[in-house]
Protein backbone atom coordinates (compact mmCIF):
# COMPACT_ATOMS: atom_id res chain seq x y z
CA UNK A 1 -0.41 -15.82 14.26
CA UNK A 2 1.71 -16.81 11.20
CA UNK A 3 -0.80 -16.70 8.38
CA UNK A 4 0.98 -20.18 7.41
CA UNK A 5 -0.37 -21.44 10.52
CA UNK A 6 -4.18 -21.14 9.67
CA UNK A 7 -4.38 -24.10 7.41
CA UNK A 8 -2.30 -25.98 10.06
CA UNK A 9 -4.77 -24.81 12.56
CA UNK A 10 -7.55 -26.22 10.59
CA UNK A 11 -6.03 -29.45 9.79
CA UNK A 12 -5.57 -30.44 13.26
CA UNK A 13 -8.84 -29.27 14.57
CA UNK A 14 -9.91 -31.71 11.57
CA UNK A 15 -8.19 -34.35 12.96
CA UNK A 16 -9.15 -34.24 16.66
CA UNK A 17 -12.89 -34.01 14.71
CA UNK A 18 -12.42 -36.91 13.37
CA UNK A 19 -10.99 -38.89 16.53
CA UNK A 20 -14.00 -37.91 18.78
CA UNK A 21 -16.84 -37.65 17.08
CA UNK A 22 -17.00 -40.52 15.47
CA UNK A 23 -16.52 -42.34 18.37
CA UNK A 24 -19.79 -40.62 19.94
CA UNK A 25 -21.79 -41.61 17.25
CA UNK A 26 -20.32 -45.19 17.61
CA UNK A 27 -21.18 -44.80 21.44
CA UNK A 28 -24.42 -42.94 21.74
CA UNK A 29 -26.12 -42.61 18.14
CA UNK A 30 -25.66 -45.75 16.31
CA UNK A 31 -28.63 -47.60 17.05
CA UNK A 32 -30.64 -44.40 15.33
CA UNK A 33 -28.83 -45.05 11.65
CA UNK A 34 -30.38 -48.06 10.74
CA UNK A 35 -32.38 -46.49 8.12
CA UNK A 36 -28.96 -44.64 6.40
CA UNK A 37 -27.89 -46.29 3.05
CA UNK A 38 -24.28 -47.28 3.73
CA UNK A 39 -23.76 -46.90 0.14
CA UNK A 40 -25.30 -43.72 -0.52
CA UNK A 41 -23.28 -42.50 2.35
CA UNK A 42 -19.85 -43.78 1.16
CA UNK A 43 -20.79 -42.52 -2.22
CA UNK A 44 -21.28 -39.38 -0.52
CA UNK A 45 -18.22 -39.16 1.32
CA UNK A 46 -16.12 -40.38 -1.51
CA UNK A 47 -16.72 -37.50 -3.46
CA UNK A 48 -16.60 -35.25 -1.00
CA UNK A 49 -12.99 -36.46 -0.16
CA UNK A 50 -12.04 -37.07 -3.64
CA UNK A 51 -13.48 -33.56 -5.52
CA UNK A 52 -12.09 -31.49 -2.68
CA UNK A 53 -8.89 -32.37 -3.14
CA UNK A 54 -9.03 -31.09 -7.13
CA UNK A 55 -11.02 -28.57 -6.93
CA UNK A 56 -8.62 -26.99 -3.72
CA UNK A 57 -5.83 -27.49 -6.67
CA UNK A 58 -7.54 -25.87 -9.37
CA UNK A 59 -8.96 -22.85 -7.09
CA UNK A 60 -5.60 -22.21 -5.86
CA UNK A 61 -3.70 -22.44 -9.30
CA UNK A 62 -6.38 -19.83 -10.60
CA UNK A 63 -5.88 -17.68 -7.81
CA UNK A 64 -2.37 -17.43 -7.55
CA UNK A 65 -1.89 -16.97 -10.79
CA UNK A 66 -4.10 -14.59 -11.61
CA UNK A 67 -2.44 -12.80 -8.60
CA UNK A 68 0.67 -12.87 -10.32
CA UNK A 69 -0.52 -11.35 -12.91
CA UNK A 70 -2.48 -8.43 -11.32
CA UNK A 71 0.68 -8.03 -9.41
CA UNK A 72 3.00 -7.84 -12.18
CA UNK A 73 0.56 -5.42 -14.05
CA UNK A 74 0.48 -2.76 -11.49
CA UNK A 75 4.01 -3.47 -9.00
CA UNK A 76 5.96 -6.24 -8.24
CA UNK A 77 5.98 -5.25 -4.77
CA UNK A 78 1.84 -5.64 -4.24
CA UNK A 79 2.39 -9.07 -5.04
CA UNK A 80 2.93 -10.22 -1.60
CA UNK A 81 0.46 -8.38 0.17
CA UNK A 82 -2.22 -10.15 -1.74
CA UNK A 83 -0.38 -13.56 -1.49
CA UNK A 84 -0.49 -13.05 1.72
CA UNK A 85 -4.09 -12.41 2.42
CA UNK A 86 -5.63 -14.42 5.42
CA UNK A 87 -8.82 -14.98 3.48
CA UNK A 88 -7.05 -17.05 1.38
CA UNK A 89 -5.23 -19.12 4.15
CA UNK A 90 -8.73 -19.45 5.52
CA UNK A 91 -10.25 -21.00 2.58
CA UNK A 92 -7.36 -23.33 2.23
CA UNK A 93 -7.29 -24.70 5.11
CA UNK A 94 -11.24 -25.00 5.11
CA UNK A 95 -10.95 -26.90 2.21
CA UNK A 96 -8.46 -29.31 3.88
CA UNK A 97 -10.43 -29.40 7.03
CA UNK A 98 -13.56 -30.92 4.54
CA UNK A 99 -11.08 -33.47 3.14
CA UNK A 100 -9.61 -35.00 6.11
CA UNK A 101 -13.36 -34.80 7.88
CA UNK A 102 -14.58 -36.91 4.94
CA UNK A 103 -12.06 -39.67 4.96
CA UNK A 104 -12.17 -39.92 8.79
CA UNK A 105 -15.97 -40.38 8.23
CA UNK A 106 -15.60 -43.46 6.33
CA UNK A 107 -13.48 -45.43 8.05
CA UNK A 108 -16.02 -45.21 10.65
CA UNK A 109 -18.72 -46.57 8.23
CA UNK A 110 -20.40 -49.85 8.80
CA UNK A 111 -17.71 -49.80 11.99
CA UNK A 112 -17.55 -53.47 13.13
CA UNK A 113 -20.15 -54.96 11.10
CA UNK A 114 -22.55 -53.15 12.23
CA UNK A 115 -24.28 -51.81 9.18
CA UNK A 116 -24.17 -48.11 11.18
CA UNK A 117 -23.47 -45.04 9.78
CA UNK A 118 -22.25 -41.98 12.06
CA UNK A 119 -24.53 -39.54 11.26
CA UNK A 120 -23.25 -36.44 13.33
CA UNK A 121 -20.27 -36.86 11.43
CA UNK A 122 -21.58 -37.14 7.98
CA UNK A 123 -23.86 -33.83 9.07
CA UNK A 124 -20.58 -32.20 9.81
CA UNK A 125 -19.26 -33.03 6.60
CA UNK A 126 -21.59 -31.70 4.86
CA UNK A 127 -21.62 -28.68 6.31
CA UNK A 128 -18.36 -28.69 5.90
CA UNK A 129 -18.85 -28.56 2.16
CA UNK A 130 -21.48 -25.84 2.20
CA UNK A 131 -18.93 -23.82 4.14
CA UNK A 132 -16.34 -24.59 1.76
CA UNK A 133 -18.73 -23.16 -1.04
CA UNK A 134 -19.50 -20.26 0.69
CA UNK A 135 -15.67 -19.39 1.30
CA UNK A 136 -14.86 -20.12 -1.90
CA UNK A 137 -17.15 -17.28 -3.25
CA UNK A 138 -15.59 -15.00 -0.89
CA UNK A 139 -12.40 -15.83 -2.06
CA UNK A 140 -13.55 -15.26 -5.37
CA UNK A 141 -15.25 -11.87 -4.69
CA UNK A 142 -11.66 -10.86 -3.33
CA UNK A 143 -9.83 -11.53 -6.85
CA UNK A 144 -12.23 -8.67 -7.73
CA UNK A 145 -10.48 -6.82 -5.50
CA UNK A 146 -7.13 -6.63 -7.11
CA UNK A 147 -9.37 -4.36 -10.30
CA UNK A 148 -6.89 -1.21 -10.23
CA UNK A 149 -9.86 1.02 -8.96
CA UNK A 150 -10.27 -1.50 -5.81
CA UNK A 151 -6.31 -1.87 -5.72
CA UNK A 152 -5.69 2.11 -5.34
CA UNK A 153 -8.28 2.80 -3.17
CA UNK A 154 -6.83 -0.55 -0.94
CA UNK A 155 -3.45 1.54 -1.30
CA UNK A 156 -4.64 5.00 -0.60
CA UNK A 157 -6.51 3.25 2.50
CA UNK A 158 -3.46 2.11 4.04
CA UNK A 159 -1.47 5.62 3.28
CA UNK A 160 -4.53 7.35 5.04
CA UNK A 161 -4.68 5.16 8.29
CA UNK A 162 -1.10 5.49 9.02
CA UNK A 163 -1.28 9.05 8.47
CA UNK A 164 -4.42 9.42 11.17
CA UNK A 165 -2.52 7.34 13.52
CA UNK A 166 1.59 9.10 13.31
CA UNK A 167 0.50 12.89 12.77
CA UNK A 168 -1.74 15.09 14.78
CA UNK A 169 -4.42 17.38 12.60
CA UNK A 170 -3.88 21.33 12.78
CA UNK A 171 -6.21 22.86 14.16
CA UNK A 172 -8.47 25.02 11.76
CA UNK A 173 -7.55 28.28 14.35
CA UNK A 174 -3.57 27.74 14.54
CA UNK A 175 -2.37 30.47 12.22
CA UNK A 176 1.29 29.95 12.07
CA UNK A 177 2.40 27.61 9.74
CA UNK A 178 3.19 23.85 11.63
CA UNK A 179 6.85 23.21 11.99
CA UNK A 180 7.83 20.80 9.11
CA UNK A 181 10.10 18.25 9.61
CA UNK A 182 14.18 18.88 10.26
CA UNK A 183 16.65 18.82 13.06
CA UNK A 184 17.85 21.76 13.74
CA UNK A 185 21.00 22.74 15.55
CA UNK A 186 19.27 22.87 19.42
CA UNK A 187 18.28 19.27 19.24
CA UNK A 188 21.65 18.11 17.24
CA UNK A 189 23.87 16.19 19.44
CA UNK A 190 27.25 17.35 20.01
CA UNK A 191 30.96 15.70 20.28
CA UNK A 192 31.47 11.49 18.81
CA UNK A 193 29.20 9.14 19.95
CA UNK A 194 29.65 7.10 22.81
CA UNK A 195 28.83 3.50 20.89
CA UNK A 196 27.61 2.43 17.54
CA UNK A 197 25.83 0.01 17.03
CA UNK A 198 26.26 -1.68 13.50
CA UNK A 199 23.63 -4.48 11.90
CA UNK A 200 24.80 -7.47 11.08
CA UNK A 201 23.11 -9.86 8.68
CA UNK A 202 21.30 -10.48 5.57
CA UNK A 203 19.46 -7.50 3.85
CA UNK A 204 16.44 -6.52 5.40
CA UNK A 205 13.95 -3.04 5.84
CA UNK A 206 12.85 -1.65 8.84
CA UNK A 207 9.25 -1.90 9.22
CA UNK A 208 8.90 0.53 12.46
CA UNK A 209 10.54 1.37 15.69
CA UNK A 210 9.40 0.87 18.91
CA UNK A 211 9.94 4.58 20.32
CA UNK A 212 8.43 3.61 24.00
CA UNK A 213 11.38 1.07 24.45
CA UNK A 214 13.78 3.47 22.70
CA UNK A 215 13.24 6.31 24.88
CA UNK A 216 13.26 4.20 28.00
CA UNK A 217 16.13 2.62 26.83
CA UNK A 218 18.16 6.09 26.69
CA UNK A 219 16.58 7.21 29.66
CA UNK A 220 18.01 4.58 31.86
CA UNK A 221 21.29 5.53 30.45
CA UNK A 222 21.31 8.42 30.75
CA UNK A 223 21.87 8.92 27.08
CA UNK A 224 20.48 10.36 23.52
CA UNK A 225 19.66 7.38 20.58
CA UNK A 226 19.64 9.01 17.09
CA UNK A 227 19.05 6.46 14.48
CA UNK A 228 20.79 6.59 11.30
CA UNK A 229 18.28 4.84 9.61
CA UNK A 230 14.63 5.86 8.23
CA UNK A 231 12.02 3.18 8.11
CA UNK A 232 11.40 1.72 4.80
CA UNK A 233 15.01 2.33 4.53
CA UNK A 234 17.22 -0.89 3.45
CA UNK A 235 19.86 -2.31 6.05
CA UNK A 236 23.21 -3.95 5.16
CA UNK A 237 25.90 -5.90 6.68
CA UNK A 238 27.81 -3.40 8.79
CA UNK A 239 25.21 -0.32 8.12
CA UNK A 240 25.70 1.86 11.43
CA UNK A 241 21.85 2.00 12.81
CA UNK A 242 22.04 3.97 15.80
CA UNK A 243 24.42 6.30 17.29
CA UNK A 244 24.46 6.99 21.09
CA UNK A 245 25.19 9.95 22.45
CA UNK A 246 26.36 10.70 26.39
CA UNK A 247 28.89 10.35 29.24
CA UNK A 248 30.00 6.64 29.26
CA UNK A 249 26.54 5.55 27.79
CA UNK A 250 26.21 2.02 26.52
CA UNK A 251 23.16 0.06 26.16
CA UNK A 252 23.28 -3.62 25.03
CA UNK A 253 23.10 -4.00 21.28
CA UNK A 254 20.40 -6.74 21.86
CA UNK A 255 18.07 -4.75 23.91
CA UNK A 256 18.22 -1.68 20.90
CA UNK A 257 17.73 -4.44 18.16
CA UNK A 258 15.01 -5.98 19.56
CA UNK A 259 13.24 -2.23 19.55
CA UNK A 260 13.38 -2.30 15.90
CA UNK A 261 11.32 -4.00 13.49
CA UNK A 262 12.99 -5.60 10.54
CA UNK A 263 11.33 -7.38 7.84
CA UNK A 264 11.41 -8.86 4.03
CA UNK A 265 9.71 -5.93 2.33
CA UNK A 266 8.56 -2.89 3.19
CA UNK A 267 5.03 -2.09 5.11
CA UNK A 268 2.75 0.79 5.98
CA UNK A 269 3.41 0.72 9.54
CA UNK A 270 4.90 3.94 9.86
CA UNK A 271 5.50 4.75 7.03
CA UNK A 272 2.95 6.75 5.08
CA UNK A 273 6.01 7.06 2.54
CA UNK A 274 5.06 3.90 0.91
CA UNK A 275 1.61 4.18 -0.32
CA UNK A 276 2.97 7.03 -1.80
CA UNK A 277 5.49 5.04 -3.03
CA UNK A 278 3.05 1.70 -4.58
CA UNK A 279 0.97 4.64 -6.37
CA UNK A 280 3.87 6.26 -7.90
CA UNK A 281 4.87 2.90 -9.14
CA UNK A 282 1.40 2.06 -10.26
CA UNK A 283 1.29 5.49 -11.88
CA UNK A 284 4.62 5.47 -13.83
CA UNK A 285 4.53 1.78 -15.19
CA UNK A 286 1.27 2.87 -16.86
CA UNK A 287 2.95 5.48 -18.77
CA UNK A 288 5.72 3.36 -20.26
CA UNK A 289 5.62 3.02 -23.65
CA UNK A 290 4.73 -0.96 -23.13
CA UNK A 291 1.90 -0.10 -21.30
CA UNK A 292 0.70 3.13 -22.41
CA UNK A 293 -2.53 3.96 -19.90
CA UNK A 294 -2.33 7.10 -19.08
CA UNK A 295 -6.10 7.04 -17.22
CA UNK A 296 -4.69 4.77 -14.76
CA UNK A 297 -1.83 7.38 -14.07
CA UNK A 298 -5.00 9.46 -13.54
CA UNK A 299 -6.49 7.24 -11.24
CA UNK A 300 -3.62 6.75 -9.08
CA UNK A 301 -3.21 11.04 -8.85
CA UNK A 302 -6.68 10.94 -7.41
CA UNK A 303 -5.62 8.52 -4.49
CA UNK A 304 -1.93 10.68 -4.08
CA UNK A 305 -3.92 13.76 -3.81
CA UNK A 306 -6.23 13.14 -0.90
CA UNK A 307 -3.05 11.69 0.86
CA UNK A 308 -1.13 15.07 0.29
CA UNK A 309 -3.77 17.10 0.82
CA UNK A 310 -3.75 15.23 4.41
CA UNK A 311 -0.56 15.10 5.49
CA UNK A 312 -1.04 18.92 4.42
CA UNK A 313 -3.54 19.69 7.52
CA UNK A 314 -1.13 17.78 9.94
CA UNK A 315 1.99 18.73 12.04
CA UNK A 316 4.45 16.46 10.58
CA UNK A 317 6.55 14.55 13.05
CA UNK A 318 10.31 15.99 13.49
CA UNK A 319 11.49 12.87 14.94
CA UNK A 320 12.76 14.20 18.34
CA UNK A 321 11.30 12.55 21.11
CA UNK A 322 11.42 13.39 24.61
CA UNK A 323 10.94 11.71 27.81
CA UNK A 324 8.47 12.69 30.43
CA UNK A 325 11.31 15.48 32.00
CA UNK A 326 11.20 17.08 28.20
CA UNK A 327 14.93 15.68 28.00
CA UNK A 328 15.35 14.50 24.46
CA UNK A 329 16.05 10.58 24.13
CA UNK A 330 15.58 9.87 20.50
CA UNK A 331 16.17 11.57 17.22
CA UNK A 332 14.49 9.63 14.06
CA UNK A 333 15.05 11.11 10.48
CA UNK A 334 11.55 11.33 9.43
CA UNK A 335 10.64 13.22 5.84
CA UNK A 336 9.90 17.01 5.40
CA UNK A 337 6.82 18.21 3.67
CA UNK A 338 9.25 18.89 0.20
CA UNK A 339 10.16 14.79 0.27
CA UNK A 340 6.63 14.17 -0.08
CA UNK A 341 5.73 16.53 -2.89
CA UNK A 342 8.99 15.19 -4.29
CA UNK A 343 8.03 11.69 -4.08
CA UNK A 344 4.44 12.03 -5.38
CA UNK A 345 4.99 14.20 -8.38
CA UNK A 346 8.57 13.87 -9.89
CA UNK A 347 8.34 11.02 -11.35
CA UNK A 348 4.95 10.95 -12.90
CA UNK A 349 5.74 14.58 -14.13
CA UNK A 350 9.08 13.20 -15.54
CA UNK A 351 7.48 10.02 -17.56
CA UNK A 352 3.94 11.64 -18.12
CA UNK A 353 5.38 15.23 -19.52
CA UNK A 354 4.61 14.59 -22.90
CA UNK A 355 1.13 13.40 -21.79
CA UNK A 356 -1.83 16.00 -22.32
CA UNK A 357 -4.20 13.98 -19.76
CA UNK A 358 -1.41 13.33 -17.60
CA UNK A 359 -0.61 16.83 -17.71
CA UNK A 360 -3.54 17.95 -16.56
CA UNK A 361 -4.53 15.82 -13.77
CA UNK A 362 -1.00 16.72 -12.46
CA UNK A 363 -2.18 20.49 -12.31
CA UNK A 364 -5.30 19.93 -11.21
CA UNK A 365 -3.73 17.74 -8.44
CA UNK A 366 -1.53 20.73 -7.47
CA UNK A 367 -3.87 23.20 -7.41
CA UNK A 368 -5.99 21.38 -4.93
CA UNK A 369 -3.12 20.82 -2.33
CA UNK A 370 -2.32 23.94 -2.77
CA UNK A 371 -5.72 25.35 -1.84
CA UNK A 372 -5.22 22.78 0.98
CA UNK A 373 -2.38 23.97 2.32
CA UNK A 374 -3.15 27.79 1.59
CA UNK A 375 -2.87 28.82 5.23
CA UNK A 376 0.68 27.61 5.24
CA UNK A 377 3.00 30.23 3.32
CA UNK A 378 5.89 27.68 3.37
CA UNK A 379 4.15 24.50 2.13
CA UNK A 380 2.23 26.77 -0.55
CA UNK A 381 5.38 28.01 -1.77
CA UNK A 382 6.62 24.51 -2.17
CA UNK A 383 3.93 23.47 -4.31
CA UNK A 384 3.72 26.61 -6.42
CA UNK A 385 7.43 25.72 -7.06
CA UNK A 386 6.17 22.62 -8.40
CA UNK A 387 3.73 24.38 -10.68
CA UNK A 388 6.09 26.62 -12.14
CA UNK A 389 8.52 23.65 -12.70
CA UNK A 390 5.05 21.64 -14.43
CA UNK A 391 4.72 24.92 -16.44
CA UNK A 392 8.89 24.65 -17.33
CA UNK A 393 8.24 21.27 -18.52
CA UNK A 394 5.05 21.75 -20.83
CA UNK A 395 7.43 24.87 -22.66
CA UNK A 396 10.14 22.20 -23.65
CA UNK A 397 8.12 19.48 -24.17
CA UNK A 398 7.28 18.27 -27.97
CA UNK A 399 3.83 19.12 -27.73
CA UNK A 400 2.88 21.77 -29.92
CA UNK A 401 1.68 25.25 -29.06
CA UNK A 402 -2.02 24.26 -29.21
CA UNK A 403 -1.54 21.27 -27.04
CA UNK A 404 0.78 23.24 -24.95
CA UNK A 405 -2.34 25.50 -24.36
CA UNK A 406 -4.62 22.58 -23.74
CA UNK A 407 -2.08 20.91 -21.41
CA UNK A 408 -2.30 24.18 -19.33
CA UNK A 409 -6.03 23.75 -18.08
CA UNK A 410 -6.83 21.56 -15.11
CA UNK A 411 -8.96 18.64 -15.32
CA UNK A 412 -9.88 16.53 -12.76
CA UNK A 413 -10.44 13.97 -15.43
CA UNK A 414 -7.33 14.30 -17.62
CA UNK A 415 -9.06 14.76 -20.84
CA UNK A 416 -12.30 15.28 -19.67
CA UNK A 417 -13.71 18.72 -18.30
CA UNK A 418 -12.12 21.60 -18.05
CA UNK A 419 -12.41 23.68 -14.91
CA UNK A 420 -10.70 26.90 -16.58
CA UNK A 421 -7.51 27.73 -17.67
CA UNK A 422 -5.13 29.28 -15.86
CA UNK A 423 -1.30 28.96 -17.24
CA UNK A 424 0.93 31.16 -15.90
CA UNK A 425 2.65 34.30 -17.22
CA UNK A 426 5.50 31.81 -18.34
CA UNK A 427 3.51 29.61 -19.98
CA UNK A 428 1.36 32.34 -21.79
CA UNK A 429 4.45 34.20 -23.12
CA UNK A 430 5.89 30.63 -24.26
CA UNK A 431 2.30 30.23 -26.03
CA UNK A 432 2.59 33.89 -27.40
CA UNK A 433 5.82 33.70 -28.90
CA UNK A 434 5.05 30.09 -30.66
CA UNK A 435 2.46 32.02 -32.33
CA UNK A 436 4.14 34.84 -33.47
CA UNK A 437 7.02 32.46 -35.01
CA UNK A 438 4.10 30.48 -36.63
CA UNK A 439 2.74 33.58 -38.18
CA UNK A 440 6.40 34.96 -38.82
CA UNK A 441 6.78 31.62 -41.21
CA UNK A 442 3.47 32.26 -42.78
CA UNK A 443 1.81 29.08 -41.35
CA UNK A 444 -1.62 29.87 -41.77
CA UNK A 445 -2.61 27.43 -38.04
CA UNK A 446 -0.98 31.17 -36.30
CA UNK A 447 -3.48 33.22 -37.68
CA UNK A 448 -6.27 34.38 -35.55
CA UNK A 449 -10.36 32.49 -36.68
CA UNK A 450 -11.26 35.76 -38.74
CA UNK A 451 -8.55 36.36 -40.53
CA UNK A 452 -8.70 32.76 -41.69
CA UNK A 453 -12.18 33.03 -42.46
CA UNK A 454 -11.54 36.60 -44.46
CA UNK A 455 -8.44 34.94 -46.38
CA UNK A 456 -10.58 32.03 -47.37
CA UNK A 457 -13.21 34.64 -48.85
């Protein structure tokens, strides 16, 4: 259901409240209220109807606000997916629910002259408000939530569920490496396609294909589907989305569009891409120069590591699909294991180079999916490619030679505790021959602790 629909769902179960029961304690329970106060209960009610409708004004303003805020401060692109919450469609329409309860409880007060009062309904009211109280608390134990330590780990969450569900682990006894990601010339179809089918309409991303209807689709057909498109990629007017391949094969357009998923924004339905993506985002707006927090670059390297480090363990997905004769129906472009290392570290290593802390959660980073993926040659030799290329960059950054050499270690912690350094031979002959230069010019930082200390003497 539409989360739009929850407060509507709540307002009319309000309503029909407030039509029936009233009418049972009119039928069946008035001659026990004799003893109610019709003024304390009006009183009641009153400002019960009254306060709920500021304080659901004020609560809301607050929250969505401070959403906007959070939002802002970390990606514009989280800002929905906390907007969108249903805990806070739930306490909004609670809160409406109370209001409408209330003022259908007076109008049923002192009903014909009768000096009653319907107490089931005034019960319900009340509890009504205790609810509200209670899911207001909730709702403000959630804006806790969006602290960036919550707000990564809600990321890194996501990123690791759709990463269980889309790619089978390795097991620990399969030697060979798993085949990565690519379509290679056995699987490529041959000759034009058959029929294109082309998108028309506003801008939208795909959120996820439905491969069961897809394949089926093509099977009946007797034809191969190969998408053009990736999910989380962006559609235009007139972008060709699929291309189908086979002797006189046409499938109605309708039928394949209906088999794909196409929303506002992106989401994590399969697409472990774009938690990689929100953290990277998180990561580099820390290091601009308005922001300048490189700890919560840090903090998001921590969340993009265990994600690497799992998709690391699992047989990535090559996007071919067969059907149950092993025929191949559908070809999907899905990423290689070198678009994910490319996605989680360029970036941050491009806009946190001249960061020591930075720096060296970045190695550390690599050097743990590396010893992930040590059993691997070819995804180990992609991330040692990375670590020479972190190496290249700390050479020709401005940093000088002593915080070259400290930018070299690995630390879990950025600037924290060293686990041991280990540049490599690159980096150690970059660190050499600053020295000798220094010493060449006679600065007296090149010179080694005892000859400083016999010099002073």
């Amino acid at each position: 259901m539409p989360n739009w629909l929850i407060p509507m769902a709540y307002s009319a179960a309000a309503l029909i409240g407030g039509f029936v029961v009233p009418r049972l304690d009119h039928a069946y329970l008035t001659p026990h209220l004799t003893d109610i106060s019709m003024a304390a209960a009006l009183a009641l009610l009153s400002a019960v109807a009254a306060g709920m409708m500021a304080f659901t004004a004020i609560v809301f303003s607050i929250a969505y606000i401070t959403v906007q805020f959070n939002a802002i401060a970390y990606s514009p692109r989280l800002a929905l997916w906390f907007a969108d919450n249903p805990r806070t469609f739930h306490a909004l329409g609670l809160f409406i629910a109370t209001f409408l309860d209330a003022l259908s409880t007076i109008a049923w007060i002192d009903r014909g002259r009768g000096g009653g009062v319907p107490l089931l309904s005034t019960i319900i009211v009340v509890a009504l408000l205790v609810a509200s109280t209670l899911q207001f608390s909730r709702l403000v134990r959630g804006l806790n939530d969006m602290q960036i330590s919550n707000t990564l780990r809600w990321i890194g969450n996501q990123g690791r569920k759709v990463i269980a569900e889309m790619f089978p682990r390795v097991e620990a006894s399969a030697t060979p490496a798993p085949a990565d990601c690519g379509l290679d010339d056995r699987h490529a179809p041959s000759g034009p396609p058959a029929q294109i089918l082309r998108y028309a309409g506003d801008p939208r991303a795909i959120g996820s294909f439905d491969i069961g209807r897809l394949v089926a689709l093509a099977q009946r057909a007797g034809a191969v589907i190969e998408s053009q498109c990736a999910v989380g990629d962006t559609i235009l007017d007139d972008t060709a989305l699929f291309h189908i391949y086979g002797p006189n094969a046409r499938i109605p357009e309708a039928a394949l569009l209906a088999a794909v998923d196409l929303v506002p924004q992106r989401t994590f339905a399969q697409d472990p891409k774009y938690a990689l993506r929100l953290l990277v985002d998180i990561a580099i707006k820390a290091l601009s120069p308005a922001v300048n927090d490189p700890t919560t670059a840090v903090q998001a390297l921590d969340e993009i590591e265990d994600l690497l480090r799992r998709l690391g363990r699992r047989r990535l997905d090559p996007g071919i699909v067969a059907d149950s004769g092993g025929a191949v129906r559908l070809i999907l472009p899905m990423p290689t294991w070198d678009d994910y290392l490319r996605l989680a570290f360029d970036e941050i290593r491009q806009y946190g180079g001249g960061s020591v802390q930075v720096v060296r959660r970045l190695r550390a980073a690599l050097a743990g999916v590396a010893e992930a993926v040590a059993m691997y040659p070819e995804r180990a030799a992609s991330v040692q490619h990375y670590l020479e290329h972190l190496d290249h960059v700390i050479d020709r950054s401005a940093l000088d030679f002593q915080d070259r050499q400290v930018a070299s270690e690995a630390d879990r912690q950025g600037l924290g505790l060293s686990r041991g350094r280990r540049p490599s031979p690159s980096a150690s002959s970059s660190l050499e021959s600053s020295k000798l230069s220094k010493a060449e010019l006679g600065d007296p930082r090149a010179q080694s602790p005892a000859s400083a200390r016999a010099d002073a003497v």
